[in-house]
C-alpha atoms as a PDB file:
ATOM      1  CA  UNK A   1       0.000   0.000   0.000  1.00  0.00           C
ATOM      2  CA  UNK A   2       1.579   3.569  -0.980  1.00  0.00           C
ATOM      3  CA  UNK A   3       2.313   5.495   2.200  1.00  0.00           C
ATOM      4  CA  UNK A   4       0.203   8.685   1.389  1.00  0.00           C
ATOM      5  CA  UNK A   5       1.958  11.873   2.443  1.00  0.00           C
ATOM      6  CA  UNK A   6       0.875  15.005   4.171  1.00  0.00           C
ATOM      7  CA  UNK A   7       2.268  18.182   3.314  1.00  0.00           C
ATOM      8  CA  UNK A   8       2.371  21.509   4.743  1.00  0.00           C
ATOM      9  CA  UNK A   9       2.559  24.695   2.424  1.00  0.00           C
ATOM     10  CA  UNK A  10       4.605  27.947   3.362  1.00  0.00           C
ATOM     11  CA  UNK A  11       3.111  30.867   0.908  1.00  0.00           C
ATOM     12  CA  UNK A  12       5.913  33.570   1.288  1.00  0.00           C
ATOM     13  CA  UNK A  13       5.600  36.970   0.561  1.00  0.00           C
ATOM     14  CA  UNK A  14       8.382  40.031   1.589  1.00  0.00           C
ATOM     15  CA  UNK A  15      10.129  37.018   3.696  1.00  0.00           C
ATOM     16  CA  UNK A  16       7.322  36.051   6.045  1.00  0.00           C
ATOM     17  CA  UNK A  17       4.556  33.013   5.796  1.00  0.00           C
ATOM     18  CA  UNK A  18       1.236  34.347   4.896  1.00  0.00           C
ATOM     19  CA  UNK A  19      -2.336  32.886   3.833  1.00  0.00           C
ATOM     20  CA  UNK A  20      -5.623  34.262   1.937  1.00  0.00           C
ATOM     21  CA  UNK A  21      -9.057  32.566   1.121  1.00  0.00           C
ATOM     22  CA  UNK A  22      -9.396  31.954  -2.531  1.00  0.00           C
ATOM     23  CA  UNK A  23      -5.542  33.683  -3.206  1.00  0.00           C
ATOM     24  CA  UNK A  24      -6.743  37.159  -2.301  1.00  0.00           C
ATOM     25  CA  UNK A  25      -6.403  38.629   1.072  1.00  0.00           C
ATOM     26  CA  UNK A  26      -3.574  37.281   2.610  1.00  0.00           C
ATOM     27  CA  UNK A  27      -2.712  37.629   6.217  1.00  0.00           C
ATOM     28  CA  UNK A  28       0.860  37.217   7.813  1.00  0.00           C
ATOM     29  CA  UNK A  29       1.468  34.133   9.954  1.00  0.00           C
ATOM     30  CA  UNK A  30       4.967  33.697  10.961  1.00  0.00           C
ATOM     31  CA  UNK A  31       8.681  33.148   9.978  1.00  0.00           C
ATOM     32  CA  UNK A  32       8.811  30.552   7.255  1.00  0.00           C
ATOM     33  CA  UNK A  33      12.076  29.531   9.037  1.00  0.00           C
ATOM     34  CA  UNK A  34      10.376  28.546  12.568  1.00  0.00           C
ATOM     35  CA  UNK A  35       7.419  27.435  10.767  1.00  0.00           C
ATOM     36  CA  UNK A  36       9.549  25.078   8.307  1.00  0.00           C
ATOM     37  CA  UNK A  37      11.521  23.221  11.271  1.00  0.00           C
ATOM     38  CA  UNK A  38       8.216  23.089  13.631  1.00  0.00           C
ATOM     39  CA  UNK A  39       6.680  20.938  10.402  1.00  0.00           C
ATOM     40  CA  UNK A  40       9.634  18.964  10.180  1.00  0.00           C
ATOM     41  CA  UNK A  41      10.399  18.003  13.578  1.00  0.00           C
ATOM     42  CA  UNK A  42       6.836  17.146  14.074  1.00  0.00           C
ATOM     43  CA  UNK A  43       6.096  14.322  11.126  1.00  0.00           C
ATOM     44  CA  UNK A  44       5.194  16.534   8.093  1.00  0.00           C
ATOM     45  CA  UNK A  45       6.331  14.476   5.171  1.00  0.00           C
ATOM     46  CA  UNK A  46       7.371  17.535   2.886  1.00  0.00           C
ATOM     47  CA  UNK A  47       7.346  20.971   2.578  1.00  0.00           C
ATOM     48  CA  UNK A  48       6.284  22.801  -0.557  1.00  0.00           C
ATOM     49  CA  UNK A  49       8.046  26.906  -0.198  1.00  0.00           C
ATOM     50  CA  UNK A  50       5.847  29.163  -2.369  1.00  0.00           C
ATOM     51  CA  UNK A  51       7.311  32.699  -3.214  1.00  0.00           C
ATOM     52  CA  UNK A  52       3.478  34.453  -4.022  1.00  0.00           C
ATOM     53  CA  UNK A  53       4.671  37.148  -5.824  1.00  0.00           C
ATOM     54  CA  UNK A  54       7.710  36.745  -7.646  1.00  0.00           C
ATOM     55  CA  UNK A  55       6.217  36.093 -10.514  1.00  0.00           C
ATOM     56  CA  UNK A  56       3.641  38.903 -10.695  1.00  0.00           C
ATOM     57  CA  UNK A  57       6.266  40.773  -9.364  1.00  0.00           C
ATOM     58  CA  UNK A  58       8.543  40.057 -11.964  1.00  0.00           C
ATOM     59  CA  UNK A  59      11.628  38.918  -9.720  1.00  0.00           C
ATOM     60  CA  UNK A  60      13.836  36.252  -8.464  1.00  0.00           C
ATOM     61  CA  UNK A  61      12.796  34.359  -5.384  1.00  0.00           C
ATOM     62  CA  UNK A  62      14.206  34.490  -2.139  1.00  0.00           C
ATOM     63  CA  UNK A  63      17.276  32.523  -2.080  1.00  0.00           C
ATOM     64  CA  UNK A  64      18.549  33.773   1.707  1.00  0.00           C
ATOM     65  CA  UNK A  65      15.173  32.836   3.269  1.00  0.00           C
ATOM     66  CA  UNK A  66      15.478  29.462   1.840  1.00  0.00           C
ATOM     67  CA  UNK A  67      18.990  28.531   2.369  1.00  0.00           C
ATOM     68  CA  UNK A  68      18.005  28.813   5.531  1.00  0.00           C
ATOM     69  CA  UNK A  69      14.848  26.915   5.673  1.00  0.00           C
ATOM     70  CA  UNK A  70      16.804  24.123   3.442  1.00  0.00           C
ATOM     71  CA  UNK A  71      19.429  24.254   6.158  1.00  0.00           C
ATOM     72  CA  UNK A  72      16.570  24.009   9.383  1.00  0.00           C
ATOM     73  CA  UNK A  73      14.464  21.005   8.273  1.00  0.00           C
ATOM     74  CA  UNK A  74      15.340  17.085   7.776  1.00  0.00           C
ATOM     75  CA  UNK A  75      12.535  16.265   4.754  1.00  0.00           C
ATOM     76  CA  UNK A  76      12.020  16.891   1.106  1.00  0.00           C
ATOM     77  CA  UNK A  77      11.341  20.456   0.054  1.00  0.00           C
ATOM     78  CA  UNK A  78      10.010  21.719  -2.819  1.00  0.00           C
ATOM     79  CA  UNK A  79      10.027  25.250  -4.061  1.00  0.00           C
ATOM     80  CA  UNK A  80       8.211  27.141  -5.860  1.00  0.00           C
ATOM     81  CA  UNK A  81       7.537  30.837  -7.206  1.00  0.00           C
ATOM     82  CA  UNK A  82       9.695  32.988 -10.363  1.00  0.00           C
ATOM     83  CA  UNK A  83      10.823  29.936 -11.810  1.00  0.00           C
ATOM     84  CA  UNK A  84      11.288  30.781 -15.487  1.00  0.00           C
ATOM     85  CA  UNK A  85      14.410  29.210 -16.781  1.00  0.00           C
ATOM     86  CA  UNK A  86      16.737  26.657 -16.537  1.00  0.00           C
ATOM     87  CA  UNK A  87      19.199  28.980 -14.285  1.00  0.00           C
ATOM     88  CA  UNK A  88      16.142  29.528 -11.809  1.00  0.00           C
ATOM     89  CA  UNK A  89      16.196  25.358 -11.738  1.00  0.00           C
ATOM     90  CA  UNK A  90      19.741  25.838 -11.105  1.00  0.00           C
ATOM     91  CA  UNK A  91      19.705  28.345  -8.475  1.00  0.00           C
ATOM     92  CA  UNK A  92      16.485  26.782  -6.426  1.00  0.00           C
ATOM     93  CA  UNK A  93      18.593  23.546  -6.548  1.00  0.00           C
ATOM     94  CA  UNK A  94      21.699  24.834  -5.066  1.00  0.00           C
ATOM     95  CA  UNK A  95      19.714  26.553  -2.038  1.00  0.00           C
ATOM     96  CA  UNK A  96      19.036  23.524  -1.089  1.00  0.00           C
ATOM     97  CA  UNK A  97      15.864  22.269  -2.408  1.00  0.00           C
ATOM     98  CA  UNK A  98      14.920  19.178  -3.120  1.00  0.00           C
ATOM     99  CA  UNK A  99      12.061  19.421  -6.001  1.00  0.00           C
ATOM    100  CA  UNK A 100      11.541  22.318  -8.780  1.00  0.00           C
ATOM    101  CA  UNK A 101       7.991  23.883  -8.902  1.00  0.00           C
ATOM    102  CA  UNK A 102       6.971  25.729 -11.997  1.00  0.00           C
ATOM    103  CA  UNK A 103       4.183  27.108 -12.574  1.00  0.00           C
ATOM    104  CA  UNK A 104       3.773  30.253 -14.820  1.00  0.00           C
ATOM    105  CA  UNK A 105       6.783  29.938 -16.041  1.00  0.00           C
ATOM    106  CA  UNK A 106       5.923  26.893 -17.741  1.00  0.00           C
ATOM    107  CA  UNK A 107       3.079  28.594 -19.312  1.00  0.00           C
ATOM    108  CA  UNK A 108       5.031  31.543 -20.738  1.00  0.00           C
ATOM    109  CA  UNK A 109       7.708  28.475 -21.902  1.00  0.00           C
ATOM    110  CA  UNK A 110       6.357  25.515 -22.667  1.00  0.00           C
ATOM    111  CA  UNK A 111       9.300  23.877 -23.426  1.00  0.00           C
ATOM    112  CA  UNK A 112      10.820  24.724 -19.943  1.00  0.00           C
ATOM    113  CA  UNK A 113       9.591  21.627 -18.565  1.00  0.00           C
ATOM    114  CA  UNK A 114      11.190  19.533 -21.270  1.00  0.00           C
ATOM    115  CA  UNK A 115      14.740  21.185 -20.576  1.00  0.00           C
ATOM    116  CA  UNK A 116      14.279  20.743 -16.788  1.00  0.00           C
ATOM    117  CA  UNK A 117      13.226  17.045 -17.079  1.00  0.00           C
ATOM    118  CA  UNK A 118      16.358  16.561 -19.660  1.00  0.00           C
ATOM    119  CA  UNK A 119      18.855  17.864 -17.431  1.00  0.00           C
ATOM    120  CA  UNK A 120      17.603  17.560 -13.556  1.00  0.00           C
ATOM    121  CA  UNK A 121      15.359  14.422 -14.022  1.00  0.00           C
ATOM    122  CA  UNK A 122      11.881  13.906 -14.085  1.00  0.00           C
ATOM    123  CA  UNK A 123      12.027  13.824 -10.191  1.00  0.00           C
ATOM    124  CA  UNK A 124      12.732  16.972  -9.593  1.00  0.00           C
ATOM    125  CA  UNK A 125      10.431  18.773 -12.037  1.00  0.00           C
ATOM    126  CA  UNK A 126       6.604  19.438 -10.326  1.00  0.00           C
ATOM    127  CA  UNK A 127       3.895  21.293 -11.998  1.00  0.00           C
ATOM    128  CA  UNK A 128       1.820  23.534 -10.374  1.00  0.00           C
ATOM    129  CA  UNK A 129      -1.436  24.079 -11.767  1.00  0.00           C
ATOM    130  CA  UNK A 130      -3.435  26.700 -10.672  1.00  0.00           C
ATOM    131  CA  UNK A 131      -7.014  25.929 -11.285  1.00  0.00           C
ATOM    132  CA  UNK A 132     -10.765  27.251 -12.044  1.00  0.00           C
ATOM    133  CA  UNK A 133     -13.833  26.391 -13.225  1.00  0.00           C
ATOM    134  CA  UNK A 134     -14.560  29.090 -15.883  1.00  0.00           C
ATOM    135  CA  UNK A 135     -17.837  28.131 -17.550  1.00  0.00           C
ATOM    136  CA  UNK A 136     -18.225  24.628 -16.679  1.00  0.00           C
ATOM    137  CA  UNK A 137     -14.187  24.266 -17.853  1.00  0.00           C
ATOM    138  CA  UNK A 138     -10.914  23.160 -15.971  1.00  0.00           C
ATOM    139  CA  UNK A 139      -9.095  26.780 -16.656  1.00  0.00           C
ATOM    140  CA  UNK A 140      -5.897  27.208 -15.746  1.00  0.00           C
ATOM    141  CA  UNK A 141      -4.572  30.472 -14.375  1.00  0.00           C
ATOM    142  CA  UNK A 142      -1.371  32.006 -14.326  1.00  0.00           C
ATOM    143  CA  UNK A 143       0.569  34.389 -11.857  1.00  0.00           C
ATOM    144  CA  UNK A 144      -0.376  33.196  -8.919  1.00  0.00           C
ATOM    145  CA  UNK A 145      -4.209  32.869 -10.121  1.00  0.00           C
ATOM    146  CA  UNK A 146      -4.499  36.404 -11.091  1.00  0.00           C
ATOM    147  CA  UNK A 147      -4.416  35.457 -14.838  1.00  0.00           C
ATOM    148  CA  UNK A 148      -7.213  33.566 -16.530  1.00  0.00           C
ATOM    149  CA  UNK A 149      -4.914  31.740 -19.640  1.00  0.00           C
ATOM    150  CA  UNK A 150      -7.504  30.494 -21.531  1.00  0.00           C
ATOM    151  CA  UNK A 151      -6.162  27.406 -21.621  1.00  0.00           C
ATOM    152  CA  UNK A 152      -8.182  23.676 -20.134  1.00  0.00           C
ATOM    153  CA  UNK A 153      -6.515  22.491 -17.689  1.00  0.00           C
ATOM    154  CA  UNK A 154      -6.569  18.684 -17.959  1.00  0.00           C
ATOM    155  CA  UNK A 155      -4.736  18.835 -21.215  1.00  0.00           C
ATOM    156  CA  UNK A 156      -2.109  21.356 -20.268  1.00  0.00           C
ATOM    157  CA  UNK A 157      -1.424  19.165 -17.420  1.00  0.00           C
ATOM    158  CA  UNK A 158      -1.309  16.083 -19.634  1.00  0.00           C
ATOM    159  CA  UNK A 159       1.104  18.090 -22.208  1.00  0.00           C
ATOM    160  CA  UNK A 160       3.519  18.533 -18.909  1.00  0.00           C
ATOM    161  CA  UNK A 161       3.676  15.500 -18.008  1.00  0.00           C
ATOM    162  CA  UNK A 162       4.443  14.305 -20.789  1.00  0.00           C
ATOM    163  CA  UNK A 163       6.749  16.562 -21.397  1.00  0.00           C
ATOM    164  CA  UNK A 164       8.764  15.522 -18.131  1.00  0.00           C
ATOM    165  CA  UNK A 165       7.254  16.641 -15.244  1.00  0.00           C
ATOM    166  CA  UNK A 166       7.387  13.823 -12.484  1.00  0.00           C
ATOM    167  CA  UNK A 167       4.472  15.412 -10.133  1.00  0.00           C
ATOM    168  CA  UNK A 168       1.600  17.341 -10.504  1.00  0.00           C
ATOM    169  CA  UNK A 169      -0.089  19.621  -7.419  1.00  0.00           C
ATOM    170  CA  UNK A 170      -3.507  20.390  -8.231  1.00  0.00           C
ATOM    171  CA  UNK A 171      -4.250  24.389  -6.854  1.00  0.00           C
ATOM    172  CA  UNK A 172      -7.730  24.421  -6.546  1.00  0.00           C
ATOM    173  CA  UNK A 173      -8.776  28.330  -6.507  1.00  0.00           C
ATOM    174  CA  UNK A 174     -12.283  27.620  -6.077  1.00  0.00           C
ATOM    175  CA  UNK A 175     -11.957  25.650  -2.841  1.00  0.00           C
ATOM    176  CA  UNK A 176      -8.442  27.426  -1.920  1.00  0.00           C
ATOM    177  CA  UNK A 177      -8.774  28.985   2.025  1.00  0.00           C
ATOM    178  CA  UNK A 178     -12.346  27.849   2.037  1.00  0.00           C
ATOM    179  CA  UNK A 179     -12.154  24.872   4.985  1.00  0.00           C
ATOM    180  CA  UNK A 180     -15.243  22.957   3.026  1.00  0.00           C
ATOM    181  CA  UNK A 181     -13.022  19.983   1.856  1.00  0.00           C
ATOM    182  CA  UNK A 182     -10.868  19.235  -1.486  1.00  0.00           C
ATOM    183  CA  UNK A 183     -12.129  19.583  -4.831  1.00  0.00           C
ATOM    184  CA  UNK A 184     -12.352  15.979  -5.167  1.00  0.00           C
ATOM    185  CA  UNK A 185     -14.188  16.440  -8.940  1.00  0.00           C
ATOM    186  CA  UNK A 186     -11.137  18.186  -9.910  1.00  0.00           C
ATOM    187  CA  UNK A 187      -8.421  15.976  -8.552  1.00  0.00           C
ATOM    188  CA  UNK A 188     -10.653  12.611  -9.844  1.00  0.00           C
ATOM    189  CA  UNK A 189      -9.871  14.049 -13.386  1.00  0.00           C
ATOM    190  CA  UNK A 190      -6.384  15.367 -13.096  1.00  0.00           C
ATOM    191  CA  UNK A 191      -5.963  11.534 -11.333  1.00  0.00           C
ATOM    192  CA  UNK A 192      -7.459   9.788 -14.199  1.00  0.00           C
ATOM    193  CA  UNK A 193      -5.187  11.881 -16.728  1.00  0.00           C
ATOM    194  CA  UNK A 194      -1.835  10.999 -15.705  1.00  0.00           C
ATOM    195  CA  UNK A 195       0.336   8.422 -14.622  1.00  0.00           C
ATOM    196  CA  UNK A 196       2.834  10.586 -12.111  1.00  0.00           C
ATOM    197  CA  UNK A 197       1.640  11.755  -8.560  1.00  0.00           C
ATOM    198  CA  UNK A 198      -0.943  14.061  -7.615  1.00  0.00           C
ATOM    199  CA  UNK A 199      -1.280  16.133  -4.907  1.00  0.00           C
ATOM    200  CA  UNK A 200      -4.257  17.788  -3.451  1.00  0.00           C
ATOM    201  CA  UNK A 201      -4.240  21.342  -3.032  1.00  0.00           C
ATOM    202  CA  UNK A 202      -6.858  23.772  -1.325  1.00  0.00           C
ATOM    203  CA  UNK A 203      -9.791  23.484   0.882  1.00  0.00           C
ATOM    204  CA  UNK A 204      -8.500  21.033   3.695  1.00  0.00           C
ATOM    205  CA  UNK A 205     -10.414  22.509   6.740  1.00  0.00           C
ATOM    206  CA  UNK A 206     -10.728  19.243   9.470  1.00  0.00           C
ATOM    207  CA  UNK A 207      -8.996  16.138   9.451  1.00  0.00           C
ATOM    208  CA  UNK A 208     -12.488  14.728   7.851  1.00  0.00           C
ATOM    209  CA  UNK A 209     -11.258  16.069   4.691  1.00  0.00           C
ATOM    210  CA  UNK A 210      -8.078  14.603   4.446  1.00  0.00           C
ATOM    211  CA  UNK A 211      -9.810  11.432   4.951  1.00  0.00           C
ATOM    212  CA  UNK A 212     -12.550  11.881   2.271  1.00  0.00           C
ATOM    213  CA  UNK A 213      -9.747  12.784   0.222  1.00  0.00           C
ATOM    214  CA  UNK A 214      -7.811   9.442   0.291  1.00  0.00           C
ATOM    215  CA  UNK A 215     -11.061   8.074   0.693  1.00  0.00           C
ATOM    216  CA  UNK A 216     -12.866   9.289  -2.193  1.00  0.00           C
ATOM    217  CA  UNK A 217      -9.561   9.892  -4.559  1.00  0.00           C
ATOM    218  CA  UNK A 218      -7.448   6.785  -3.790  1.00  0.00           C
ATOM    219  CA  UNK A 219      -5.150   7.844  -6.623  1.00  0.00           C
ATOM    220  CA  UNK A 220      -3.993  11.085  -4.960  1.00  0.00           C
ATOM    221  CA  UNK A 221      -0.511  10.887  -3.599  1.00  0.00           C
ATOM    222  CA  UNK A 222      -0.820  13.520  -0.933  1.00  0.00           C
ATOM    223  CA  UNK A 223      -3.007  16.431   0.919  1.00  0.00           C
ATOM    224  CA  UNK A 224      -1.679  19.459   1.168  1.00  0.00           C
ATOM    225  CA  UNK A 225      -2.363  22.943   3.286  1.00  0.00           C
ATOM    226  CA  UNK A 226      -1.242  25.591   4.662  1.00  0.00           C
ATOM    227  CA  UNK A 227      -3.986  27.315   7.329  1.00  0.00           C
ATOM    228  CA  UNK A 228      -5.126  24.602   8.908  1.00  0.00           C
ATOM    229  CA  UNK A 229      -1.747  23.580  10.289  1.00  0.00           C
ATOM    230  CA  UNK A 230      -0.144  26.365  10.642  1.00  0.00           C
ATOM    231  CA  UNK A 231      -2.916  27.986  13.032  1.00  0.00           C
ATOM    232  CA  UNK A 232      -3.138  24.878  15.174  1.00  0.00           C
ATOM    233  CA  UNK A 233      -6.301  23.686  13.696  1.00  0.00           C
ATOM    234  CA  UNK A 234      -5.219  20.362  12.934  1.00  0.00           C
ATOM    235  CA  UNK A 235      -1.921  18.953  14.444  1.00  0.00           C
ATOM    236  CA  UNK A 236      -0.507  16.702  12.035  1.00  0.00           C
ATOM    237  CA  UNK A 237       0.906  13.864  14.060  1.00  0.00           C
ATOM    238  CA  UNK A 238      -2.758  13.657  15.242  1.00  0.00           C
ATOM    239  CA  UNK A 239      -4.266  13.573  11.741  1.00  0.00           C
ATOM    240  CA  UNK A 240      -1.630  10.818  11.133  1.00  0.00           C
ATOM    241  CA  UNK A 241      -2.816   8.372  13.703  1.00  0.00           C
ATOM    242  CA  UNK A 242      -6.570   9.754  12.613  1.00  0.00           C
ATOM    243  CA  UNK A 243      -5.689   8.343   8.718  1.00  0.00           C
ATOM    244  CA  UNK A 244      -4.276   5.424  10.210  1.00  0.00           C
ATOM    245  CA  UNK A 245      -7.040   4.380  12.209  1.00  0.00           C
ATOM    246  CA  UNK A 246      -9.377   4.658   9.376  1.00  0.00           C
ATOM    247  CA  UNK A 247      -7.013   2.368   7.312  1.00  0.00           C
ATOM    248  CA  UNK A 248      -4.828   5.226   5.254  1.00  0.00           C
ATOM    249  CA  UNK A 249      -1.560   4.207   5.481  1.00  0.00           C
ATOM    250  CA  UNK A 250       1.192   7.195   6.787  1.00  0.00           C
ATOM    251  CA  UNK A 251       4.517   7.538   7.962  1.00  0.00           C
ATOM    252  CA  UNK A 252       3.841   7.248  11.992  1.00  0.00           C
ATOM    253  CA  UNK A 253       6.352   9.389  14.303  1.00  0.00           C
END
């Protein structure tokens, strides 16, 4: 049985941790720094470091904030955020991080992902696919989900993957800060689509959701979120043994 893996998310934006209902509105919540090496001393499986605004912003992402989360924590990390070429792969990597996310660069550069693939490995190359229904349609959205690209989802995520990328995380913007559960319609499709792994993201509000997740989706690879666990709402060595009990199969600490 694959050991399905739960994930916290640190948005960053001007070096601190913050989160927003539906990508708007964002609050501040901490240092990503404290916040990184509370997750990993207490049984997160990952980490996934999101830069918000570098690429509306137009900018590099934070390398001194995450050499220093890279140096804190003991688990994978993936990062995220300004990621348009090859050198960005290349500078992410040497931080310290273990996966690549791209997102709108990908979109501006569809080949990007290809190049990545060729010369990191598939591994380290995830998609991030921001995502909304626009008219009964998968859309996907660019720049941090201020951009509506026209574009269906499903088969731009397809296209990636088969391009190279090794793991999608679905970005649901409809359910994103909301607390009323994963877009399980969504992540059914994107799970049904591709052969890589999948991880749910946006909406997780109780530890009931994570379970109708794995429940409901038994495809998806991981849950992932950001409020829930980072204001105390759901501790997640006790959403572990929660999973566990209810036959979802975790990495216990």
């Amino acid at each position: 049985m694959i050991t399905k893996r739960i994930i916290p998310c640190l948005d960053v934006k001007n070096g601190r941790v913050v989160k927003g209902v539906n990508f708007e509105g964002v609050r501040d919540v901490s240092s990503p720094v404290e916040l990184a090496k509370f997750y990993s001393d207490n049984g997160a499986d990952e980490l996934v470091f999101y830069d918000i605004t570098a690429s509306v912003e137009g900018r590099a992402l934070f390398t001194d904030i995450l050499r220093e989360v890279a140096s804190t924590i003991f688990i994978p990390l993936t990062v995220g955020g300004g990621i348009n070429t090859l050198n960005d792969f290349d500078r992410v990597l040497k931080c310290g991080a273990d996966k690549v996310s791209v997102n709108s660069g990908a979109i501006r550069n569809p080949g990007l992902v290809y190049e990545a693939a060729q010369r990191y490995g598939d591994q380290c190359v995830v998609l991030s696919a921001d995502i909304k229904r626009v008219d009964g349609e998968f859309r996907v959205f660019a720049k941090g989900g201020r951009e509506d690209t026209g574009m269906e989802a499903i088969e731009w995520i397809k296209r990636c993957v088969g391009n190279g990328a090794g793991e999608v995380v679905v970005n649901s913007i409809d359910t994103d800060g909301v607390k009323q559960g994963f877009d399980i319609e969504m992540l059914r499709a994107v799970c049904d689509a591709v052969n890589v792994p999948v991880i749910a993201s946006g909406g997780a509000g109780c530890v009931q959701d994570f379970i109708d997740l794995f429940h409901k989706v038994p495809d998806i690879d991981a849950g992932l979120a950001a409020s829930v666990f980072h204001f105390g709402e759901i501790l997640i060595p006790d959403l572990k043994r929660t999973l566990s009990s209810e036959g979802i199969n975790t990495r216990l600490i």
